[in-house]
Each structure stands twice: as C-alpha cells, then as structure tokens.
C-alpha atoms as a PDB file:
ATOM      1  CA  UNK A   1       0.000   0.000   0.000  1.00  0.00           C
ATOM      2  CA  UNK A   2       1.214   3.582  -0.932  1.00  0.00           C
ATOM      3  CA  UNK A   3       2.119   6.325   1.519  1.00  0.00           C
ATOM      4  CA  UNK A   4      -0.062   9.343   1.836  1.00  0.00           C
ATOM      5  CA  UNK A   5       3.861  10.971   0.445  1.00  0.00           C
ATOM      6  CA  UNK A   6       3.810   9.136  -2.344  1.00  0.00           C
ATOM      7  CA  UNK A   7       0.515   9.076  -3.188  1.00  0.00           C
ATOM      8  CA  UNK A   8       0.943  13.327  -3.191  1.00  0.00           C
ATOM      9  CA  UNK A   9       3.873  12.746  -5.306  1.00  0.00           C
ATOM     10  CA  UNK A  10       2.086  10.619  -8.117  1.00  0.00           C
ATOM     11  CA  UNK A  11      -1.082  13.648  -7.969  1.00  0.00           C
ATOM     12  CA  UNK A  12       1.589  15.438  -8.833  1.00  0.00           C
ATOM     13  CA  UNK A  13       3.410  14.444 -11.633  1.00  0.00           C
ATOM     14  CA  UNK A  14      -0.172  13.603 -12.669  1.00  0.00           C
ATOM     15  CA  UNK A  15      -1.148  16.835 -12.987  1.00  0.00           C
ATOM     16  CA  UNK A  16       1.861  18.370 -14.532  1.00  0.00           C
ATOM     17  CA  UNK A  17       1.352  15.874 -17.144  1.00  0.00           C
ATOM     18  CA  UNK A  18      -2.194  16.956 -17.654  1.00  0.00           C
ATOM     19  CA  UNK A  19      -1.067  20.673 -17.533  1.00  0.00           C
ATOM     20  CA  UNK A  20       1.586  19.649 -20.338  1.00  0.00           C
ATOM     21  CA  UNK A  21      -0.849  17.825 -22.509  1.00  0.00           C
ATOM     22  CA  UNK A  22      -3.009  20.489 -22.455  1.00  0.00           C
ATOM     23  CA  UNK A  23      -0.062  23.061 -23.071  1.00  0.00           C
ATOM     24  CA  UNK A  24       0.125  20.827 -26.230  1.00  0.00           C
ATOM     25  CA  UNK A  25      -3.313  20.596 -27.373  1.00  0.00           C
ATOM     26  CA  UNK A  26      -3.875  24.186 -27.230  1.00  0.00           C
ATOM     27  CA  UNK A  27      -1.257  24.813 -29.379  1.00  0.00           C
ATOM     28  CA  UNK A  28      -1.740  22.460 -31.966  1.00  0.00           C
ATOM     29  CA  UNK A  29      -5.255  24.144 -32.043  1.00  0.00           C
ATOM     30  CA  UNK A  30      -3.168  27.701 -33.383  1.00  0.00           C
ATOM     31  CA  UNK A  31      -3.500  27.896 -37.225  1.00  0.00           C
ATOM     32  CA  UNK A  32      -0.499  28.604 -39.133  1.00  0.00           C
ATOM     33  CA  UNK A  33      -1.879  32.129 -39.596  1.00  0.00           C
ATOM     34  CA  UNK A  34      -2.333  32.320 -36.037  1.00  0.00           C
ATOM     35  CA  UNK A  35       1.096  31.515 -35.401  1.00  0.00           C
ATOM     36  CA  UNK A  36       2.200  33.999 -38.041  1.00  0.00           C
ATOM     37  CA  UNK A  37       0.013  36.791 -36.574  1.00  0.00           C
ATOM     38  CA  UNK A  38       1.738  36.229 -32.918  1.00  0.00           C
ATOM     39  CA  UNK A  39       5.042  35.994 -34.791  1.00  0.00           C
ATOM     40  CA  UNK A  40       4.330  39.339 -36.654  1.00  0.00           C
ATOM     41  CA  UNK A  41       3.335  41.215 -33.417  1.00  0.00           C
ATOM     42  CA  UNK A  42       6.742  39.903 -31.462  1.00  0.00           C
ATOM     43  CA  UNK A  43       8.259  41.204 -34.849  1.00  0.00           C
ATOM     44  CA  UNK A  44       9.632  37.600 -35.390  1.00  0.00           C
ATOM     45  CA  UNK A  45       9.896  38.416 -39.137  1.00  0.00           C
ATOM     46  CA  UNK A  46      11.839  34.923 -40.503  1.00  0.00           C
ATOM     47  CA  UNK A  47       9.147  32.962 -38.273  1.00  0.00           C
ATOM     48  CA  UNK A  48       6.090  34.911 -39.676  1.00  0.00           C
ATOM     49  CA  UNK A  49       7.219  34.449 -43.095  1.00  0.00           C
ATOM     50  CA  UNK A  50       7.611  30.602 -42.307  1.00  0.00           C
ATOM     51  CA  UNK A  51       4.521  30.524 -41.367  1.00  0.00           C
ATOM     52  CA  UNK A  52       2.167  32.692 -43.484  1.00  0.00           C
ATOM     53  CA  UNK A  53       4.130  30.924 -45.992  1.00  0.00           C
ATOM     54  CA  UNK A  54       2.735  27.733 -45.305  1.00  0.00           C
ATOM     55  CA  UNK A  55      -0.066  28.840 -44.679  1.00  0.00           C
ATOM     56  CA  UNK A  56      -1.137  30.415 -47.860  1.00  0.00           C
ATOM     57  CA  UNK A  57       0.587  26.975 -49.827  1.00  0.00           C
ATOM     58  CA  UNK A  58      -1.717  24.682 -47.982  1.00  0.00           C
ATOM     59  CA  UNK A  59      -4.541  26.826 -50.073  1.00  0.00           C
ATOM     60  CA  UNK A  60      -8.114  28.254 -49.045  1.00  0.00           C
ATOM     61  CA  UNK A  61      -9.473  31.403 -49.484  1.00  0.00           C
ATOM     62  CA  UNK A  62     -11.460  34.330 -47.993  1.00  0.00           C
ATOM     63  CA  UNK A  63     -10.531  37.238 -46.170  1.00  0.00           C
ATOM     64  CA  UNK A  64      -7.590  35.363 -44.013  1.00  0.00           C
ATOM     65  CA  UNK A  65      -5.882  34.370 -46.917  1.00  0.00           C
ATOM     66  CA  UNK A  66      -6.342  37.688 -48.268  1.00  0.00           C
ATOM     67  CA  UNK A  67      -4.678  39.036 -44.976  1.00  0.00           C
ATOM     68  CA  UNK A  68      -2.575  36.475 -44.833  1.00  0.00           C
ATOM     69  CA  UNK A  69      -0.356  37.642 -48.092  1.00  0.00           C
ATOM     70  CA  UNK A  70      -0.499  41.376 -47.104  1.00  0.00           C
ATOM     71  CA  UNK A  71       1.360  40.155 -43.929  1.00  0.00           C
ATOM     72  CA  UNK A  72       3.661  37.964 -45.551  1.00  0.00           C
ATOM     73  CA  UNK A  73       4.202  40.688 -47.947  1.00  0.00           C
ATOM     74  CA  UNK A  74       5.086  43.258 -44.489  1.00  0.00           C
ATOM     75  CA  UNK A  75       7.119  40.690 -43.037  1.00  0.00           C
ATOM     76  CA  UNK A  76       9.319  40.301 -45.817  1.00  0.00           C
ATOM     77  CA  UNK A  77       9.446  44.163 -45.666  1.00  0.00           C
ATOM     78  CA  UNK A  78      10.129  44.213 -42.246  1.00  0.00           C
ATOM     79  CA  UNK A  79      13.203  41.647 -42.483  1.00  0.00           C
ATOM     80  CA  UNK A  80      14.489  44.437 -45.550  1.00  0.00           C
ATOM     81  CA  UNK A  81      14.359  41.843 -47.996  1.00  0.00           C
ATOM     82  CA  UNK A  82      13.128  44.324 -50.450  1.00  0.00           C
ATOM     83  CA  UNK A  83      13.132  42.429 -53.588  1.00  0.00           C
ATOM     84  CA  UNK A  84      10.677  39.711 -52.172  1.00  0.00           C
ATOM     85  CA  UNK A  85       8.545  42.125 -50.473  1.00  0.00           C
ATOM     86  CA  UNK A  86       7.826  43.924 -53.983  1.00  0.00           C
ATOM     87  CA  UNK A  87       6.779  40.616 -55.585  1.00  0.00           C
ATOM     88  CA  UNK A  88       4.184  39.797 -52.680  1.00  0.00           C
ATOM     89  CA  UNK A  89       2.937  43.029 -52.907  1.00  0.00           C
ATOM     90  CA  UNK A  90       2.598  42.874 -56.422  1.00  0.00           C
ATOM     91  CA  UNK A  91       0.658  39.708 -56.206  1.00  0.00           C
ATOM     92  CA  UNK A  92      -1.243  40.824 -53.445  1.00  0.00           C
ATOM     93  CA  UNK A  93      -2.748  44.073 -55.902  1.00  0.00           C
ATOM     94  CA  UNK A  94      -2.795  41.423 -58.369  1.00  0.00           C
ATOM     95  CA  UNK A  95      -4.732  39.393 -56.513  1.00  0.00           C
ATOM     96  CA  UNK A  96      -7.098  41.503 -54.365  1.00  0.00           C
ATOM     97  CA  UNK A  97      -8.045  44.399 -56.489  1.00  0.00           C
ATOM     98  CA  UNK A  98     -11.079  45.511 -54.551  1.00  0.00           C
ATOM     99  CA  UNK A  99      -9.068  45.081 -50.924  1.00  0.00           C
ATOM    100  CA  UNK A 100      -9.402  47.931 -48.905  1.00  0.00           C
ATOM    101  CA  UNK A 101      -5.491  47.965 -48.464  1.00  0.00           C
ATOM    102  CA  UNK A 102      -5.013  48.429 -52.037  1.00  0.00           C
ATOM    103  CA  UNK A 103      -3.925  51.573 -51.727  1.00  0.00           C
ATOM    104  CA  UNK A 104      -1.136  50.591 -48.458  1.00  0.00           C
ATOM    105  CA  UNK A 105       0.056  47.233 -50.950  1.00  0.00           C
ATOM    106  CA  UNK A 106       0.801  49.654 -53.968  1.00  0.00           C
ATOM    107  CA  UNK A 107       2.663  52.777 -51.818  1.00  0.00           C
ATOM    108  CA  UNK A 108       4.731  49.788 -49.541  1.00  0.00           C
ATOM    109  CA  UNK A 109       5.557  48.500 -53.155  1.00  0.00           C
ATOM    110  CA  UNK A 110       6.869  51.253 -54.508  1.00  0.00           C
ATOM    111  CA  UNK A 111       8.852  51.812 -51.017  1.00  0.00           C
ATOM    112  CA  UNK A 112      10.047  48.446 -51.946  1.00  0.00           C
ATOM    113  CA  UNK A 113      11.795  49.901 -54.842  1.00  0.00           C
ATOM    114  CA  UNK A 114      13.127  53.519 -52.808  1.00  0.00           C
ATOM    115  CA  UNK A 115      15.296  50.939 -50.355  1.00  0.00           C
ATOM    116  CA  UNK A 116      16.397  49.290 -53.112  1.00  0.00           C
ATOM    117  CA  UNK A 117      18.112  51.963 -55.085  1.00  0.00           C
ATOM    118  CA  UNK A 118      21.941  52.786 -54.212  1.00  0.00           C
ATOM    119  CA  UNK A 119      24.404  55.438 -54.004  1.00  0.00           C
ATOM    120  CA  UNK A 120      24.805  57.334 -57.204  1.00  0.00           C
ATOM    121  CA  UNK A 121      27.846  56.017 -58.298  1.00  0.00           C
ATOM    122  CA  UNK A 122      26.296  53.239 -58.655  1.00  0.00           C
ATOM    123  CA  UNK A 123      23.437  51.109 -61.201  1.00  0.00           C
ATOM    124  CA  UNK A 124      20.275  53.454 -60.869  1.00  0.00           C
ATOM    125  CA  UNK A 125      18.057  51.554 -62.221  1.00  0.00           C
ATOM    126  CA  UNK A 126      15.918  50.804 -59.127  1.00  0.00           C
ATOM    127  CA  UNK A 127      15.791  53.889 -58.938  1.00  0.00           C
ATOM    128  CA  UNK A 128      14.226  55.416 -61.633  1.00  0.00           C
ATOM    129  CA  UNK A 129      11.957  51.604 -60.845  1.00  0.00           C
ATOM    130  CA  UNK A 130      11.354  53.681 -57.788  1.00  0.00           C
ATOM    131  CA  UNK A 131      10.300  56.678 -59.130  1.00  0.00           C
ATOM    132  CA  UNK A 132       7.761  55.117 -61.590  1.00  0.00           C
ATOM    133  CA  UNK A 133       6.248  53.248 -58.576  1.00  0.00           C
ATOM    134  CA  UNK A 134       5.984  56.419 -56.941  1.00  0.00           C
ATOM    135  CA  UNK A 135       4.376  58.922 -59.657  1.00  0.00           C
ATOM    136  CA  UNK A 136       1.485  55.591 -60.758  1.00  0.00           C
ATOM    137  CA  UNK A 137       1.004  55.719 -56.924  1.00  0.00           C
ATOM    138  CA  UNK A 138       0.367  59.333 -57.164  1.00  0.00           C
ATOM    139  CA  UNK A 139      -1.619  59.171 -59.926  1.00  0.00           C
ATOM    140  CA  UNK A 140      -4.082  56.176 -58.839  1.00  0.00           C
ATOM    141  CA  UNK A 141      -4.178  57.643 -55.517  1.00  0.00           C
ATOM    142  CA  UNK A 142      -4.223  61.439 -55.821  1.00  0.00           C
ATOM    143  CA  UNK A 143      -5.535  62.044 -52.082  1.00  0.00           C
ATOM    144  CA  UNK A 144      -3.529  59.556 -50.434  1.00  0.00           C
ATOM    145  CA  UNK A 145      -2.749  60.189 -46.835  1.00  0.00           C
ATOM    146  CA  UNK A 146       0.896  58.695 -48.313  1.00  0.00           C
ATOM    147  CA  UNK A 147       0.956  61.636 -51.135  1.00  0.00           C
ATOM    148  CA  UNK A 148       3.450  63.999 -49.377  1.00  0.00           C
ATOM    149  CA  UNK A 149       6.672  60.923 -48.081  1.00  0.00           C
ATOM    150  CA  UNK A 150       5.485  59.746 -51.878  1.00  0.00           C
ATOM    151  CA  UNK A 151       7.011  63.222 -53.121  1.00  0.00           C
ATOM    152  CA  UNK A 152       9.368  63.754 -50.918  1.00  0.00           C
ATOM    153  CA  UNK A 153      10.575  60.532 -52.033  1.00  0.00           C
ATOM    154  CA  UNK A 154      10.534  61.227 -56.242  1.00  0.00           C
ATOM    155  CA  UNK A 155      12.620  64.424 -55.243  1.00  0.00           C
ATOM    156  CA  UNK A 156      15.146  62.703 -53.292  1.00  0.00           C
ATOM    157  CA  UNK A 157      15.508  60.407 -55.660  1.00  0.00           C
ATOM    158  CA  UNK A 158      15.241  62.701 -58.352  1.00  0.00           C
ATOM    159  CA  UNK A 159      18.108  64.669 -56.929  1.00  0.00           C
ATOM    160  CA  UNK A 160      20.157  61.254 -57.278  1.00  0.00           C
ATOM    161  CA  UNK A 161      19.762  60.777 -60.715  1.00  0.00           C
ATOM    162  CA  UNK A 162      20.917  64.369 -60.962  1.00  0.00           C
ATOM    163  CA  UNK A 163      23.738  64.255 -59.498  1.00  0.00           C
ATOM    164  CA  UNK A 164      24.497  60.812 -61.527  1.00  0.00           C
ATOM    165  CA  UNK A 165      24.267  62.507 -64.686  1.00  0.00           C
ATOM    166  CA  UNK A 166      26.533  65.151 -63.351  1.00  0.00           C
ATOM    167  CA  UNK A 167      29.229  63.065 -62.808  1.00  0.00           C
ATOM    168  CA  UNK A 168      28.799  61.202 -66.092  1.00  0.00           C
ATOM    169  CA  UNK A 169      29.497  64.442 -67.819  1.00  0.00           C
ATOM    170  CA  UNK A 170      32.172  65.460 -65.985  1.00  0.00           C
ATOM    171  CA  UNK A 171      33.616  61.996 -66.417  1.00  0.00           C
ATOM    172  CA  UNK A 172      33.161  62.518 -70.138  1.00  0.00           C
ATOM    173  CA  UNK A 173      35.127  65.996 -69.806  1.00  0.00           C
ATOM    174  CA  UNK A 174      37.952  64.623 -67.931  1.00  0.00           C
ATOM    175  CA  UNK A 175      38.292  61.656 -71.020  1.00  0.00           C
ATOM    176  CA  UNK A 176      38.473  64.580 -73.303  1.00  0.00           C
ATOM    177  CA  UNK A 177      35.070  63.365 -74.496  1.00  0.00           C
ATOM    178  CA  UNK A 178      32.958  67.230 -74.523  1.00  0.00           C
ATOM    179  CA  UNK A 179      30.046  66.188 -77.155  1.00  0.00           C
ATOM    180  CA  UNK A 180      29.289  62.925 -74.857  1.00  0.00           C
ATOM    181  CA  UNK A 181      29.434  64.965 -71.733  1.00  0.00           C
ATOM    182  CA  UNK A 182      27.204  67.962 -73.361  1.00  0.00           C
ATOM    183  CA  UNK A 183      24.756  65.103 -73.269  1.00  0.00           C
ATOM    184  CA  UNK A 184      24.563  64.514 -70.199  1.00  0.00           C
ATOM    185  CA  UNK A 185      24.435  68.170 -69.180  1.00  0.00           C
ATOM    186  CA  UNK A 186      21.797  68.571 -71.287  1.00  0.00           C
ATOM    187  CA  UNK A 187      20.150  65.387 -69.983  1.00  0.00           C
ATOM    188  CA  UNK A 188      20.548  66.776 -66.300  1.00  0.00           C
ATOM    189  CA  UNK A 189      18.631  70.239 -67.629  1.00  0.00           C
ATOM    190  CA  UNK A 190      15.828  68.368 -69.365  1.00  0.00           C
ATOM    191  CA  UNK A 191      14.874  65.457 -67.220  1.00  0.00           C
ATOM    192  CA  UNK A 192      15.951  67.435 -63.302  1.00  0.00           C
ATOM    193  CA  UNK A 193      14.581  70.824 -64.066  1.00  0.00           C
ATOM    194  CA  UNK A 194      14.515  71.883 -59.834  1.00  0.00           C
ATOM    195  CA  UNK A 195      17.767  70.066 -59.138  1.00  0.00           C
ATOM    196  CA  UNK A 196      19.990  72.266 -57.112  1.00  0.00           C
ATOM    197  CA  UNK A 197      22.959  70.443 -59.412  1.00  0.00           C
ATOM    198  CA  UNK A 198      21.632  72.966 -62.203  1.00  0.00           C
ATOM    199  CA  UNK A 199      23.653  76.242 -61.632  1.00  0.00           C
ATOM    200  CA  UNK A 200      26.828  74.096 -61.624  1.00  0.00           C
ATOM    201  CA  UNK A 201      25.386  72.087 -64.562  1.00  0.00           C
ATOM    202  CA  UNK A 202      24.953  75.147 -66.676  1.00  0.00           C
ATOM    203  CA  UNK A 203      28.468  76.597 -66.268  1.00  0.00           C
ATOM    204  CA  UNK A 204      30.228  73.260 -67.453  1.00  0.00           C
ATOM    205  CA  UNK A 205      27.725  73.210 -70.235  1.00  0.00           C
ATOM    206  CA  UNK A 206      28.489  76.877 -71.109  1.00  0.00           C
ATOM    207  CA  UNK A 207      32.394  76.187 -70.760  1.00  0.00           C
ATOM    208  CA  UNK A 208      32.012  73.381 -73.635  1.00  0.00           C
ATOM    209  CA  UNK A 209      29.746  75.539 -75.997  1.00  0.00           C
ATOM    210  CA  UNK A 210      32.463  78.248 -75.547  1.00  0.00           C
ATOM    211  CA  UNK A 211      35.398  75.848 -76.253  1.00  0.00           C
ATOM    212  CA  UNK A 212      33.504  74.365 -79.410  1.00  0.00           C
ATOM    213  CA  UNK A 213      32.767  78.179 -80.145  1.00  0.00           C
ATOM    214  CA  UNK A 214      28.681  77.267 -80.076  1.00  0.00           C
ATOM    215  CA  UNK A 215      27.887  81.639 -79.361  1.00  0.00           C
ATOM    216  CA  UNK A 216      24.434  81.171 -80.158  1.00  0.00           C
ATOM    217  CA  UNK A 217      24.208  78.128 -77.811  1.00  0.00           C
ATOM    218  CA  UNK A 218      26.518  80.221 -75.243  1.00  0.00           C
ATOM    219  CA  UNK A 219      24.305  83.092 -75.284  1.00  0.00           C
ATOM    220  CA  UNK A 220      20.901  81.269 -74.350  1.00  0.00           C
ATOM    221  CA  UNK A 221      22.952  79.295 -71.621  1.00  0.00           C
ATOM    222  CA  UNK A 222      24.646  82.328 -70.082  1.00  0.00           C
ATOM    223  CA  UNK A 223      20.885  84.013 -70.181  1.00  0.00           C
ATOM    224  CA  UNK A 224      19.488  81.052 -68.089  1.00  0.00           C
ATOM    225  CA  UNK A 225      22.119  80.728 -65.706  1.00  0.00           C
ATOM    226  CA  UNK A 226      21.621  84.947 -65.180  1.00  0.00           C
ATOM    227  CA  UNK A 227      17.847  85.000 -65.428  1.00  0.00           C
ATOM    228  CA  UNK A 228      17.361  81.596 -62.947  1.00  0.00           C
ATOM    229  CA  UNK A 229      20.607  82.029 -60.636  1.00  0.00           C
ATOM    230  CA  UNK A 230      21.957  85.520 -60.738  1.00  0.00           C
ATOM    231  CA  UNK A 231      23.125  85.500 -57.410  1.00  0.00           C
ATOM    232  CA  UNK A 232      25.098  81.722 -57.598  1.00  0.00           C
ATOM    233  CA  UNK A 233      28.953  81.512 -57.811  1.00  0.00           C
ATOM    234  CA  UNK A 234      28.305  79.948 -60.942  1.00  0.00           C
ATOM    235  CA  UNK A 235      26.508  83.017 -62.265  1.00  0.00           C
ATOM    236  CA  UNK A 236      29.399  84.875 -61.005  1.00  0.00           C
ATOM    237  CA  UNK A 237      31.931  83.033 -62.510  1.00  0.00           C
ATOM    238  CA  UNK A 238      29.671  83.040 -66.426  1.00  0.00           C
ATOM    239  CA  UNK A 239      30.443  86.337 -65.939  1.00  0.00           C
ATOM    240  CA  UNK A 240      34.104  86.751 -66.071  1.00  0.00           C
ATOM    241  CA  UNK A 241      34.188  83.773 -68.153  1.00  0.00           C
ATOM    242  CA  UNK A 242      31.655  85.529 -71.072  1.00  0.00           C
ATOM    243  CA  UNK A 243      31.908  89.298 -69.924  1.00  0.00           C
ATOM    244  CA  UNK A 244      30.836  90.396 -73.944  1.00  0.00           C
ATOM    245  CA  UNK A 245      27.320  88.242 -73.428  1.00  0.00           C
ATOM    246  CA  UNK A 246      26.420  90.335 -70.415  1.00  0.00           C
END
C-alpha cells in the first residue's frame, strides 16, 4: 500500500502531465496564420514568413488568406528583404483588387523599390523603378494620406539621378570626351529641371559651348544661368568667363 507521500507525489506528476498535454493541445489548435500573426506582433519576421508561408501553400481562401499575403508581404518588408517584399505586394494588388489595403500594398511596393536603389555612383536603375512606382502611386491615388513621403521621395531620388548625370558628364570631360558629356548636361537640364545640381550644370555646359565656339548656344545658356541664378557663384563666374554676353 502507498504512503499518503507518495501518493501526493504521483497527484503530482499527474497533474503536470495533464497541464503539459493540455499546453500541447492548445497549441496544436493555433492555425499557421495564427502563429504567423503572434510571430508578426513579437516582430519575429523569418518565423512569420515561415509561417504565413505555409499557410497560404496549404490553399483556401477568404478574407484570411487575403490578410494572410499582405502580412507575408510586411514581413518580408520588415526583415528588408526588399526584392521579395515587392513581388508579394505585387501579387497581393494582383490578386485583391477591390481590398481595402489596395492603396497601403501599392505605396509599400513602390517603397520596396526607394530601399532598393543605391548610391549614385552606382546602377540606378531601381531607382528610376522607384520613381515610376511612386508617380502611378500618385496618380491612382491622388488624395492619399501617403501623397506627401510619396514626393518627398521622387525628389530625393530625383536629386540622385541628378547628381548621376553630373558626374557622367564630368567623367566625359575629364576623357576629353565634350560632345558625350554635353549630353549629359543637357540630360541633367531636361529630365531634373529643380535640381539644385543645375547652376553648376549650366556653367560646365556653357564652358564646352564656348570651347567648341557654339555663341548662339553660349548666349541662351549664359541668359538662363543669369535670369534663374543671378546670385550663384556659378553666375558669377559666367560672368568673367563671357563678360561680352552680359
């Protein structure tokens, strides 16, 4: 016959048992889109994305599954890999076209894009990506609480592509090259007309028409850079550089 000790000790280890099986059962009873919301609000991204993953390959449908892929979509955002975020929001537009978070898919998408692009020395072509994201966000979604970081955004990266196409030319003028680097002055004029690169950007331009003897090409130069920038160094320096246009 058991002692009243050991009889306490077996309750016991009973009921811890019990309290572990039931630890188990309720969460076997957690969807994987349960388990990927709790990992999303701890900000577990790699474990969310596991498991909205999963989730959304096992199939269904509905509103969950439609939630489901916007969080995936965030998560991969969240863990900055950019490049897989864009996709899943692009298939989450794709996808849900009536969704009330349209509108949040298609700005994150095009943010997407803005993290992606890199210092202008470098390939810009996620960033002009970036910009095109931006200005069909603008234009689908005129009134967009996200309208002014949307801008703010294009002219940032606007600014980049400016300065790029700066140092292209003067690359070109240091290779002795001035036609190729006239085009990209003239590219920089055209395509970045509010870049603060354009007093600068007008000088070197009105240097090479001057060396290639281009006076009628001088003339309306030196007239912008005086009309638009009269007070700049650049304007200053046109001056003593093209005193007989003045």
């Amino acid at each position: 016959m058991r002692s009243p000790r050991t009889r306490r000790a077996v309750t016991w280890l009973l009921a811890l048992a019990l309290l572990a099986l039931t630890g188990c059962a309720s969460g076997e009873k957690l969807s994987r889109k349960e388990k990927g919301d709790r990992a999303f609000e701890r900000g577990d991204w790699p474990q969310a994305i596991d498991e909205y993953r999963l989730y959304l390959d096992a199939g269904g449908g509905g509103a969950e599954t439609m939630v489901a892929q916007f969080q995936l979509a965030r998560s991969y955002f969240e863990n900055e890999d950019f490049p897989t975020a864009a996709v899943e929001f692009e298939i989450y537009q794709r996808n849900y076209p009536r969704s009330d978070s349209l509108e949040a898919a298609a700005y994150y998408e095009a943010q997407c894009w803005v993290r992606q692009s890199l210092p202008y020395d470098r390939d810009q072509s996620p960033t002009e990506q970036a910009i095109r994201k931006l200005e069909a966000f603008l234009l689908d979604y005129p009134a967009s609480p996200y309208r002014e970081p949307a801008r703010q955004s294009i002219l940032e990266l606007s600014e980049k592509l400016a300065r790029k196409a700066l140092a292209t030319a003067r690359l070109y003028r240091r290779l002795r090259r001035p036609e190729a680097a006239r085009i990209y002055y003239e590219k920089l004029l055209r395509e970045h007309p509010t870049s603060a690169y354009l007093p600068e950007a007008l000088f070197e331009l009105l240097e090479i028409q001057t060396d290639a003897e281009d006076w009628e090409a001088a003339r309306r130069t030196y007239e912008r850079l005086q009309g638009e920038y009269p007070g700049s160094d650049s304007a200053r320096r046109a001056q003593e550089l093209l005193p007989e246009l003045r």
